[in-house]
N, C-alpha and C. Protein backbone atom coordinates (compact mmCIF):
# COMPACT_ATOMS: atom_id res chain seq x y z
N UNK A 1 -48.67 -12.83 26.49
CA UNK A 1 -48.34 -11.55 25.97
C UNK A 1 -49.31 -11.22 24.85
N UNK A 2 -49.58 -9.67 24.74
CA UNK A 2 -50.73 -9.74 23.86
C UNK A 2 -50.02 -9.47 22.70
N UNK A 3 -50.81 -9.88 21.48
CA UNK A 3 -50.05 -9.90 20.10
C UNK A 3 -49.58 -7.85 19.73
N UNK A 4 -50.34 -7.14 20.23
CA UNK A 4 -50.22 -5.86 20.03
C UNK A 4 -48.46 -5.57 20.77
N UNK A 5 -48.46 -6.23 22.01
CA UNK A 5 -46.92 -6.14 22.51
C UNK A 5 -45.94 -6.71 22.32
N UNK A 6 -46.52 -8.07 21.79
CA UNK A 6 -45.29 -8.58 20.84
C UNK A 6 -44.49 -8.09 19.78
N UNK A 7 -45.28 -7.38 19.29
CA UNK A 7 -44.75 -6.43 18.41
C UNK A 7 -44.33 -5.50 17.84
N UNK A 8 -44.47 -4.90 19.17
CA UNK A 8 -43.86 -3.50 19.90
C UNK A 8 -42.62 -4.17 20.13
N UNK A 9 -42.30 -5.67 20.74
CA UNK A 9 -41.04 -5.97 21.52
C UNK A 9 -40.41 -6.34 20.08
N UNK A 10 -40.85 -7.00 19.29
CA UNK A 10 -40.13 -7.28 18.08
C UNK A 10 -39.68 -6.22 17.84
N UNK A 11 -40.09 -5.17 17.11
CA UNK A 11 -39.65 -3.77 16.40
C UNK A 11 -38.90 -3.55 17.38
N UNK A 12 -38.50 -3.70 18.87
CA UNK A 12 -37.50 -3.16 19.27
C UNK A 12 -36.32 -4.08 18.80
N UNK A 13 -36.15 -5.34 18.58
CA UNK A 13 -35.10 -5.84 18.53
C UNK A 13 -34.23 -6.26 17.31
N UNK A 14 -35.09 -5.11 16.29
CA UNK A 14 -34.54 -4.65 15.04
C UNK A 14 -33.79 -3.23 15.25
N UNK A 15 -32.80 -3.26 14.69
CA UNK A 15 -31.81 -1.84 14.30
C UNK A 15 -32.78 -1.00 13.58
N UNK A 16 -32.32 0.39 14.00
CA UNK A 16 -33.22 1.48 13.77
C UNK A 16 -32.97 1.42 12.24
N UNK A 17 -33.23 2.16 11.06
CA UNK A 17 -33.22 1.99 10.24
C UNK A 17 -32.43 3.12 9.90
N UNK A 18 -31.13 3.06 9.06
CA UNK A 18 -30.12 4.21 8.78
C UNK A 18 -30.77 5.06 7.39
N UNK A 19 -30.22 6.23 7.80
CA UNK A 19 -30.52 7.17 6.78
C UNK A 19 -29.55 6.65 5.69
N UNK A 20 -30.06 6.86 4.49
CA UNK A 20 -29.40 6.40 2.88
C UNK A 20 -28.27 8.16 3.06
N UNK A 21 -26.80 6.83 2.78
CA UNK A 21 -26.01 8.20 3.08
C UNK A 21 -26.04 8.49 1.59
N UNK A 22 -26.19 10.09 1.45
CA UNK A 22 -25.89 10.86 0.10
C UNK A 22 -24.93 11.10 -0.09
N UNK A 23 -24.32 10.80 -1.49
CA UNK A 23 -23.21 11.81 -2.28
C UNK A 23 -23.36 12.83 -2.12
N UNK A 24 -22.44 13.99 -1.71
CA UNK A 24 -22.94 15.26 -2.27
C UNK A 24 -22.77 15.79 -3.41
N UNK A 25 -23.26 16.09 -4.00
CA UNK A 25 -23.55 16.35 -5.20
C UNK A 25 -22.37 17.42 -5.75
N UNK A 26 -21.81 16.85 -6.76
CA UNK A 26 -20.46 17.50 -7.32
C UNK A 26 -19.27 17.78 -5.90
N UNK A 27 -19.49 16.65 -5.25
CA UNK A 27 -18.55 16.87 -4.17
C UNK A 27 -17.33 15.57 -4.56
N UNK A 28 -16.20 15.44 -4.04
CA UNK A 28 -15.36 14.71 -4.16
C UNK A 28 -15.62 12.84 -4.48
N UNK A 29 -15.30 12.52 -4.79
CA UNK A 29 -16.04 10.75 -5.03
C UNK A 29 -14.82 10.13 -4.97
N UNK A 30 -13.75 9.53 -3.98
CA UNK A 30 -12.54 8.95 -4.06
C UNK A 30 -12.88 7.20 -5.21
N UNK A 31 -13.75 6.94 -4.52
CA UNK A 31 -14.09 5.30 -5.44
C UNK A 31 -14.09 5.73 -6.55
N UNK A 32 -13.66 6.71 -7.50
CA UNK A 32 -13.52 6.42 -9.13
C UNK A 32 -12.14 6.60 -9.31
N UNK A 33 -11.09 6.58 -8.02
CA UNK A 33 -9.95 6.70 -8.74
C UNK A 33 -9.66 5.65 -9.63
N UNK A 34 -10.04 3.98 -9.38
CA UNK A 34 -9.58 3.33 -10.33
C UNK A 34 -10.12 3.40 -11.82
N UNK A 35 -11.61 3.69 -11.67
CA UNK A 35 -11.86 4.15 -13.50
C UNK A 35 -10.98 5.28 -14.11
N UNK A 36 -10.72 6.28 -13.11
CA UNK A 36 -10.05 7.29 -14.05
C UNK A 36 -8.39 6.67 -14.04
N UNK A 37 -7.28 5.94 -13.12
CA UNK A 37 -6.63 5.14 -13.89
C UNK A 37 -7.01 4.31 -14.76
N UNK A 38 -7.75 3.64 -14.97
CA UNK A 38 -7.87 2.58 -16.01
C UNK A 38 -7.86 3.37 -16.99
N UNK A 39 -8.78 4.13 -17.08
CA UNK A 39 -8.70 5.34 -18.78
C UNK A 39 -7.40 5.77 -18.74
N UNK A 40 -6.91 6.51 -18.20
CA UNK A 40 -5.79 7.09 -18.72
C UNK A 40 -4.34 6.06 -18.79
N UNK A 41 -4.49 5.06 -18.44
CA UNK A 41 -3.70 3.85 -18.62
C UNK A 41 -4.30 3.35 -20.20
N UNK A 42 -5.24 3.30 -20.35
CA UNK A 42 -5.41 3.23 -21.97
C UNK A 42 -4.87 3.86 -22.69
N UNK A 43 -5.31 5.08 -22.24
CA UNK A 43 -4.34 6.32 -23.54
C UNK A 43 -3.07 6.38 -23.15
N UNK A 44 -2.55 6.45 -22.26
CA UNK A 44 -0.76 5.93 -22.40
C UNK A 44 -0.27 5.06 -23.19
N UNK A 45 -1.00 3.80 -22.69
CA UNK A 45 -0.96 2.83 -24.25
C UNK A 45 -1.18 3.15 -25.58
N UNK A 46 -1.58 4.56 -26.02
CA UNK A 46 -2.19 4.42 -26.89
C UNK A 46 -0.81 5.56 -27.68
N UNK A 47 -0.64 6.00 -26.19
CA UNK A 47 0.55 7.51 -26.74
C UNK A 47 1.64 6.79 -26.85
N UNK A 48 1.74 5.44 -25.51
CA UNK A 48 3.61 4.80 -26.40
C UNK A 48 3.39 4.06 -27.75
N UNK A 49 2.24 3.78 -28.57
CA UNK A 49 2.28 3.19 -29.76
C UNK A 49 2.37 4.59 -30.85
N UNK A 50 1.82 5.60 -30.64
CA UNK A 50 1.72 6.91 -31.10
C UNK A 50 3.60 7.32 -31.33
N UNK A 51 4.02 7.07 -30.22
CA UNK A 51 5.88 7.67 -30.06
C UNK A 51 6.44 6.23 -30.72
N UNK A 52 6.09 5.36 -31.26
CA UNK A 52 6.75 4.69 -32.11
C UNK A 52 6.83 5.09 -33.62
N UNK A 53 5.35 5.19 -33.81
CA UNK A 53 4.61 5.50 -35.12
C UNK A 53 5.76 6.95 -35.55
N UNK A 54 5.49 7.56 -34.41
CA UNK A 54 6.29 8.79 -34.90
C UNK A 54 7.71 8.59 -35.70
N UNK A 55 8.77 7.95 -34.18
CA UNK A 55 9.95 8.04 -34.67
C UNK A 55 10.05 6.94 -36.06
N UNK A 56 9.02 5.45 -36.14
CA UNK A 56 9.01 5.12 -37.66
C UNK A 56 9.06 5.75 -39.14
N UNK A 57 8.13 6.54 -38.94
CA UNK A 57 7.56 7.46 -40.22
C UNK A 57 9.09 8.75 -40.23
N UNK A 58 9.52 8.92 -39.42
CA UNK A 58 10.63 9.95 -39.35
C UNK A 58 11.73 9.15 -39.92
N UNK A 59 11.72 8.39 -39.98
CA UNK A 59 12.70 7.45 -40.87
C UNK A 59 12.42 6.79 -41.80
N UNK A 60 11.53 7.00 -42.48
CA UNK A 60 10.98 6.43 -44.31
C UNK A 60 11.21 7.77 -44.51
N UNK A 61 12.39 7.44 -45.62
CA UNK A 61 13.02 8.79 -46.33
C UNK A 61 11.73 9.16 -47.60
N UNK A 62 10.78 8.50 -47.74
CA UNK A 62 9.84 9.52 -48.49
C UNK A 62 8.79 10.36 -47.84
N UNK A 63 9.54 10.14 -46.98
CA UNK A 63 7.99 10.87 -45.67
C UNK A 63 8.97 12.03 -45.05
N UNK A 64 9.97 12.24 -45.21
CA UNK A 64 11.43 13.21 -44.65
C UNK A 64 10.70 14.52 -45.05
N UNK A 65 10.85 15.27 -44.09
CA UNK A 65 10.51 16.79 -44.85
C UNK A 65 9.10 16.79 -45.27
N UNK A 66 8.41 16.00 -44.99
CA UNK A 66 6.67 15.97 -45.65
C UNK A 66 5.88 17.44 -44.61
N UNK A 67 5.22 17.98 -44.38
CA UNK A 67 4.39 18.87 -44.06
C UNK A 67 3.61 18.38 -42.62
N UNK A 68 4.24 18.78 -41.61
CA UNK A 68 2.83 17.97 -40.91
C UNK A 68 4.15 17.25 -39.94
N UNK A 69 5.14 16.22 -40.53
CA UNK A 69 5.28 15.22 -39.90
C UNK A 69 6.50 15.69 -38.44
N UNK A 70 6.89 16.78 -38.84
CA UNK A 70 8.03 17.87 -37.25
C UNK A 70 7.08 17.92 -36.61
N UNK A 71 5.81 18.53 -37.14
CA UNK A 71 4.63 19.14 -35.92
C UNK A 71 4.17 18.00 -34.97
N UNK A 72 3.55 16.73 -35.58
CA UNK A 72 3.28 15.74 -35.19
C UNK A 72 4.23 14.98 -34.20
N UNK A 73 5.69 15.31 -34.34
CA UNK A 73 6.64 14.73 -33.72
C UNK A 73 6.54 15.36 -32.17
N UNK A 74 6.86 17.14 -32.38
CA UNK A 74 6.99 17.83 -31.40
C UNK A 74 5.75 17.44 -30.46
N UNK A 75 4.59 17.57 -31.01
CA UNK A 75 3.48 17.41 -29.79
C UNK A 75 3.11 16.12 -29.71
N UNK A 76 3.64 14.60 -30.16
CA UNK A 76 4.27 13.70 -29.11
C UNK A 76 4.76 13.40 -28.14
N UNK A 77 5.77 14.53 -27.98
CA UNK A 77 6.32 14.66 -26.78
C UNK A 77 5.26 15.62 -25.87
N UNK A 78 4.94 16.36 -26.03
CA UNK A 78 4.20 17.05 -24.87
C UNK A 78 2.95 16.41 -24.89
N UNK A 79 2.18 15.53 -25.48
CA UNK A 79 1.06 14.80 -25.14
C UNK A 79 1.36 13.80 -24.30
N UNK A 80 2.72 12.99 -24.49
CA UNK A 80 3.39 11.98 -23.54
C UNK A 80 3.30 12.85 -22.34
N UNK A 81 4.27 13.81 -22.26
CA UNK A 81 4.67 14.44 -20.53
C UNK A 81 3.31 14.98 -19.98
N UNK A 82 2.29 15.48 -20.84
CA UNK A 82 1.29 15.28 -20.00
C UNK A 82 0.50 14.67 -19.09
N UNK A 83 0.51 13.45 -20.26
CA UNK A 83 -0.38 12.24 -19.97
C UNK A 83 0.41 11.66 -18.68
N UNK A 84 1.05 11.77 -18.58
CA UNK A 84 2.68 11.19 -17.24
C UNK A 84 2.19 11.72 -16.05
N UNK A 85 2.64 13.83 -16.62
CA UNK A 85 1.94 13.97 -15.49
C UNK A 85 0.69 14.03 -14.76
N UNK A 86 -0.56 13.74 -15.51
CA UNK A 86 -1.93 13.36 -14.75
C UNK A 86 -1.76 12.07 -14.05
N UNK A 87 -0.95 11.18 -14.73
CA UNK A 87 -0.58 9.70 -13.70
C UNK A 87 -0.24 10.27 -12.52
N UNK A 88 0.68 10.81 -12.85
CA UNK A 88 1.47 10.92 -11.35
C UNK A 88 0.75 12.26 -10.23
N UNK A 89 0.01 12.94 -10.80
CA UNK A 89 -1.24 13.75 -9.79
C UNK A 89 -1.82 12.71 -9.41
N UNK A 90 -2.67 11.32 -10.00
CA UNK A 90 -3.76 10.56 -9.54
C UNK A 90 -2.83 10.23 -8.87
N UNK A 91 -1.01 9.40 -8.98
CA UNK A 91 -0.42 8.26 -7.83
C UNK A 91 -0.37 9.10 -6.41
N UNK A 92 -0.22 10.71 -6.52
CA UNK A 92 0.34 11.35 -5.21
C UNK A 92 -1.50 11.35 -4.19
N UNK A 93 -2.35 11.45 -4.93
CA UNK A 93 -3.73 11.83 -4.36
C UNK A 93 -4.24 10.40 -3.85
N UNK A 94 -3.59 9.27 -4.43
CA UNK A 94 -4.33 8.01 -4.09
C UNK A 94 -3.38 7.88 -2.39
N UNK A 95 -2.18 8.54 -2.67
CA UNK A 95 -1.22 8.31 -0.91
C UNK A 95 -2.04 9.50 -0.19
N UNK A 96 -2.69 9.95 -0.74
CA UNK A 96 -3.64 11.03 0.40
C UNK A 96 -2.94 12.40 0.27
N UNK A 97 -2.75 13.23 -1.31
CA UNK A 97 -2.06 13.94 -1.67
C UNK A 97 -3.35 14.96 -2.17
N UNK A 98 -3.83 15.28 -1.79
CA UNK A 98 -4.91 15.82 -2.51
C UNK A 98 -5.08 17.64 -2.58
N UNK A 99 -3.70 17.80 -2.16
CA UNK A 99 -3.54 19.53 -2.55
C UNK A 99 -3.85 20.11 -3.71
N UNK A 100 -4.57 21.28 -3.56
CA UNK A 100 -5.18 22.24 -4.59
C UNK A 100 -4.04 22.30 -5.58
N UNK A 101 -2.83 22.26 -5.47
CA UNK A 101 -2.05 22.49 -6.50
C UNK A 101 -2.10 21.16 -7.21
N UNK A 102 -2.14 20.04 -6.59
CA UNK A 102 -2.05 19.07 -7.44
C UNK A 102 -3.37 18.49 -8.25
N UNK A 103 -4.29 18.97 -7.97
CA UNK A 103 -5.67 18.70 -8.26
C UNK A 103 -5.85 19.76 -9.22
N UNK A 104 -5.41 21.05 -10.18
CA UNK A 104 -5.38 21.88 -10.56
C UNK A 104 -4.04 21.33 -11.67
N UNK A 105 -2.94 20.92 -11.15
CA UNK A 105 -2.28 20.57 -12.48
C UNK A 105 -3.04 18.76 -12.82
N UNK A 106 -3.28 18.12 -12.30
CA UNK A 106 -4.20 16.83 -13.05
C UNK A 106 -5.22 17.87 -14.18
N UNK A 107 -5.92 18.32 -13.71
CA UNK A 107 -6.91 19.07 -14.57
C UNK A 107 -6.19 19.73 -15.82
N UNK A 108 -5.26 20.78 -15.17
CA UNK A 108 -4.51 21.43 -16.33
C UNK A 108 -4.09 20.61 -17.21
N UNK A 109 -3.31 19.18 -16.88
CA UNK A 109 -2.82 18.59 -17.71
C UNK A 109 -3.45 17.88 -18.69
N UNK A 110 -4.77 17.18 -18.45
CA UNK A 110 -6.04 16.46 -18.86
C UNK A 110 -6.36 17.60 -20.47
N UNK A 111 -6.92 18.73 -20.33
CA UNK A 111 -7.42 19.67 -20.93
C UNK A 111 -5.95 20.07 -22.25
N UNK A 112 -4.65 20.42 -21.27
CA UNK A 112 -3.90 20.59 -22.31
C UNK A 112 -3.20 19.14 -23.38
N UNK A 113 -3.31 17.73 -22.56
CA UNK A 113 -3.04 17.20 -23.92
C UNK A 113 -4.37 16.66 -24.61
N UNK A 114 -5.33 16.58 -24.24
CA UNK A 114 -6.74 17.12 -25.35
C UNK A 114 -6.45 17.75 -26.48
N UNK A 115 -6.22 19.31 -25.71
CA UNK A 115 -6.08 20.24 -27.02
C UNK A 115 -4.70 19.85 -28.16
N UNK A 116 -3.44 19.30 -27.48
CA UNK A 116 -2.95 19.00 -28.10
C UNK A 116 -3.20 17.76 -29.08
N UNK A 117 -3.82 16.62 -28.53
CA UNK A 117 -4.09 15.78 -29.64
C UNK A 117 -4.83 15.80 -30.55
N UNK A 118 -5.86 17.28 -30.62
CA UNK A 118 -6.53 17.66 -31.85
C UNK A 118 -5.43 18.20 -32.48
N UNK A 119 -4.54 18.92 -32.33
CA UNK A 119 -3.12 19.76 -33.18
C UNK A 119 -2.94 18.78 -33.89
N UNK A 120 -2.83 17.96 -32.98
CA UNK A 120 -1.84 16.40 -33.83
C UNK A 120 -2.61 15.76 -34.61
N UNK A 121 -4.05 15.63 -34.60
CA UNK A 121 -4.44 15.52 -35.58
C UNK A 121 -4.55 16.26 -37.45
N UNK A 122 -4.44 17.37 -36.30
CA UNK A 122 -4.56 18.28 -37.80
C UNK A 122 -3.39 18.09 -38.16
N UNK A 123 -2.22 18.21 -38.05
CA UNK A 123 -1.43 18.15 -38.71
C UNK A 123 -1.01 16.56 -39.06
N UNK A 124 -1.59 15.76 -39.00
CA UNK A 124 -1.45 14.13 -39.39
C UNK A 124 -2.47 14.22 -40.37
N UNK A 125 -3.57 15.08 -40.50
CA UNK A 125 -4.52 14.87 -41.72
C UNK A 125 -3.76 15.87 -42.94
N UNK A 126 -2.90 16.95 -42.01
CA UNK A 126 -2.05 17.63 -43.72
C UNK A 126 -0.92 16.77 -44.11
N UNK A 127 -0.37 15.50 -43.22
CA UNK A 127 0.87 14.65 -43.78
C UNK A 127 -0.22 13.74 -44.87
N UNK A 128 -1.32 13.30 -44.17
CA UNK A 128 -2.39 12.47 -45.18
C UNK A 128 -2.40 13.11 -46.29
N UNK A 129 -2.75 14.39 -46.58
CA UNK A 129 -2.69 15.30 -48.18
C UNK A 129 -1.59 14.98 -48.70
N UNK A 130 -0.52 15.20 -47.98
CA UNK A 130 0.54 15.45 -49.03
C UNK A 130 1.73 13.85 -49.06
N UNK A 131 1.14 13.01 -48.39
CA UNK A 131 2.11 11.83 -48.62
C UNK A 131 1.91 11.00 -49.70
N UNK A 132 2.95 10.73 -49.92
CA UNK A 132 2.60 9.25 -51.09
C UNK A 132 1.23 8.65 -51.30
N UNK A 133 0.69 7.99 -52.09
CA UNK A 133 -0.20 7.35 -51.97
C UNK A 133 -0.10 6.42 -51.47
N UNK A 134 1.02 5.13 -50.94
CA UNK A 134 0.76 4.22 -50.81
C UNK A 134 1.26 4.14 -49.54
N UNK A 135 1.70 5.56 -49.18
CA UNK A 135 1.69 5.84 -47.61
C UNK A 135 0.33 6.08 -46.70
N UNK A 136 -0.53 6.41 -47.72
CA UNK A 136 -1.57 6.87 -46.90
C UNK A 136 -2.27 6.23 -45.93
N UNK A 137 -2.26 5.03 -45.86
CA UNK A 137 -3.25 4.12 -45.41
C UNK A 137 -2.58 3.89 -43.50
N UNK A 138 -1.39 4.10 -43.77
CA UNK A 138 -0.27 3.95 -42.72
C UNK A 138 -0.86 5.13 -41.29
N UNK A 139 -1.04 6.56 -42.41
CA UNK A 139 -1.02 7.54 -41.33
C UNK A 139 -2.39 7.37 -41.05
N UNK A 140 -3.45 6.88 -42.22
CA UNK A 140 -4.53 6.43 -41.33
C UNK A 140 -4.68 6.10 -40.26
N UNK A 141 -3.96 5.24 -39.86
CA UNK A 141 -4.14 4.30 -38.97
C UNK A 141 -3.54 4.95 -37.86
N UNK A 142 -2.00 5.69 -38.18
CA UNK A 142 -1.74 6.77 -37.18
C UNK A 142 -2.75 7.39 -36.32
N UNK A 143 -3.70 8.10 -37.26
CA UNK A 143 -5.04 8.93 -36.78
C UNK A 143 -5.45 8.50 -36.35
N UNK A 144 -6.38 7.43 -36.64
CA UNK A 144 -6.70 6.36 -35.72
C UNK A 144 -6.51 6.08 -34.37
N UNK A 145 -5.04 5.79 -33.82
CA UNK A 145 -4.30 5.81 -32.91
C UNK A 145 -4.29 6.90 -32.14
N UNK A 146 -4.57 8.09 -32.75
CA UNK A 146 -4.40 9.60 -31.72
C UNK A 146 -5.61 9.65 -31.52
N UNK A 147 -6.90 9.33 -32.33
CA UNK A 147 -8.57 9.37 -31.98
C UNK A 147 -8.30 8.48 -30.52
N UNK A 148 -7.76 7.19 -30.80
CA UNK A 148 -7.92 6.45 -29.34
C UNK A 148 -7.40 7.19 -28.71
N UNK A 149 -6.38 7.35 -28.68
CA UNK A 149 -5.45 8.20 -27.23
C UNK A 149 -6.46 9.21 -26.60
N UNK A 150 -7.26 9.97 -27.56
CA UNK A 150 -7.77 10.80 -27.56
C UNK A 150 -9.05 10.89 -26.36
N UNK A 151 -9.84 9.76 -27.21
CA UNK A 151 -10.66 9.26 -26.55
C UNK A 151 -10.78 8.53 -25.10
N UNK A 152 -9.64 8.03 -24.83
CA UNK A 152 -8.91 7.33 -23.81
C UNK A 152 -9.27 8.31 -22.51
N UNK A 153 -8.45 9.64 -22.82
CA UNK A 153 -8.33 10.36 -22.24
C UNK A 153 -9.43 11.03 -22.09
N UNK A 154 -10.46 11.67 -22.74
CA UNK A 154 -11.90 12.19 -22.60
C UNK A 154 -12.63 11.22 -21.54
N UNK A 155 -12.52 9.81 -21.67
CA UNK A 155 -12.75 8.97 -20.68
C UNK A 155 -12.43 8.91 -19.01
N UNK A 156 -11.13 9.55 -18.93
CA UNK A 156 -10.54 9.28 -17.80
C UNK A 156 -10.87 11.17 -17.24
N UNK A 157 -10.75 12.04 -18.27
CA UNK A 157 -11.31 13.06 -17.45
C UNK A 157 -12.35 12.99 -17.21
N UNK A 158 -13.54 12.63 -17.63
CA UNK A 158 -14.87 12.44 -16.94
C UNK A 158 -14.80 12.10 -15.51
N UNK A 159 -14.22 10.69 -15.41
CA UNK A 159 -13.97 10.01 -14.27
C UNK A 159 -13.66 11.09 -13.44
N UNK A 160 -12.64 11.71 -13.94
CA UNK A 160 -11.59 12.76 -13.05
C UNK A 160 -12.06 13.74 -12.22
N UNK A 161 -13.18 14.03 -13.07
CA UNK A 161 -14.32 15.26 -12.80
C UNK A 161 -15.15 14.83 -11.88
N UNK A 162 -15.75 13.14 -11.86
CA UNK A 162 -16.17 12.73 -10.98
C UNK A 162 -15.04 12.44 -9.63
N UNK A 163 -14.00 12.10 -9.56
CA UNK A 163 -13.38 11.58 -8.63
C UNK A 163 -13.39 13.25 -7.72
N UNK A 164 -12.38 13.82 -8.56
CA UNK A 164 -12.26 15.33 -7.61
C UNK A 164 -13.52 16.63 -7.20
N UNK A 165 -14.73 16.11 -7.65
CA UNK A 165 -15.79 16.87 -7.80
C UNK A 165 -16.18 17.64 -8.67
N UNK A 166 -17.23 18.06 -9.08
CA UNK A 166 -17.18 19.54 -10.35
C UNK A 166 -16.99 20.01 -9.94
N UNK A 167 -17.15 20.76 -8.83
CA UNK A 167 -17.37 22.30 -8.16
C UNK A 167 -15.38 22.62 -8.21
N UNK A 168 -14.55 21.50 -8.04
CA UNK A 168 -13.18 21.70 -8.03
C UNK A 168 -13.02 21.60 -9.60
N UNK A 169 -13.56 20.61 -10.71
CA UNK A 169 -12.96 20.64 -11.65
C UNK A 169 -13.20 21.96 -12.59
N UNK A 170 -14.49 22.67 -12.30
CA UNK A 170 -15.23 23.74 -12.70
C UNK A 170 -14.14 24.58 -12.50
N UNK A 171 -14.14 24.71 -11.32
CA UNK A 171 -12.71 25.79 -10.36
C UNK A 171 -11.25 25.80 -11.51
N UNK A 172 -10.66 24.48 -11.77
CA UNK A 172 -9.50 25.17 -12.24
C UNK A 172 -9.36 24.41 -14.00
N UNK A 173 -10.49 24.57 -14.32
CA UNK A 173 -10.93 23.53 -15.65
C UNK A 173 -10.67 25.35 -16.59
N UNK A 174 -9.74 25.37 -17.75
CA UNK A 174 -9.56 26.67 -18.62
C UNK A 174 -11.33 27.43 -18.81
N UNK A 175 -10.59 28.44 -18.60
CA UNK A 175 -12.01 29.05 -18.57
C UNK A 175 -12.06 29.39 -20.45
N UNK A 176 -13.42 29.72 -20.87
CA UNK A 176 -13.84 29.77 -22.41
C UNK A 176 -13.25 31.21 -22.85
């Protein structure tokens, strides 16, 4: 056999060579559902240490009535039921739930306890003004705690944005 046809017969008895499959670009990416649970499983952790902190400080009678500390309470609770419900948009989409309505409240919910945990900040930096001094160091650390949550969550919407696509998160992400 001549070496020129040998190697014609070789190259046949290799697999053709596959096209490199593409992402499409800002199109859906299911493989990040587990990063965007893992983030927002952080900041849950971060919101049930947050709903302790709360109901604690609501019970040191020198902190009673302080400025700041009702507000901080109230949007505890709606940063919790948020954060819940983006869990439970990612648990219904991972069973193959992936309706526009539910992909639209994950988003909605992502964005609104954001905005809320800046509230909660601000009003945890006016309990910082006006508390005791030797309280202060306490709600520090509070803050602290809502920066993580915070951050937690900025984390897991990225992901989110990647998992469901931009072109969808763009779609039902608050407009400016």
């Amino acid at each position: 056999m001549e070496s020129s046809q040998r190697e014609s017969e070789e190259q046949n008895l290799c697999p053709p060579e596959q096209p490199k499959q593409k992402i499409p670009r800002g199109g859906p990416r299911p493989e990040r559902m587990d990063a965007v649970k893992k983030a927002l499983e952080q900041s849950l952790f971060a919101e049930s240490i947050l709903l302790t902190l709360s109901g604690q400080f609501a019970s040191i009678p020198e902190l009673k009535g302080q400025p700041g500390l009702a507000s901080v309470s109230g949007e505890e609770a709606w940063t919790g039921s948020l954060r819940l419900t983006a869990k439970g948009c990612l648990e219904r989409m991972t069973g193959q739930d992936w309706h526009e309505t539910v992909l639209s409240q994950l988003v909605h919910s992502m964005y609104e306890a954001r905005r809320r945990d800046r509230l909660k900040r601000g009003y945890l930096m006016e309990l910082k003004r006006n508390a005791p001094e030797d309280a202060r160091p306490a709600v520090e650390n509070w803050i602290h705690w809502v920066d993580y949550a915070e951050l937690s969550l900025q984390e897991a919407m990225v992901h989110a944005r990647e998992l469901i696509g931009s072109h969808s998160w763009d779609h039902f992400a608050p407009q400016k």
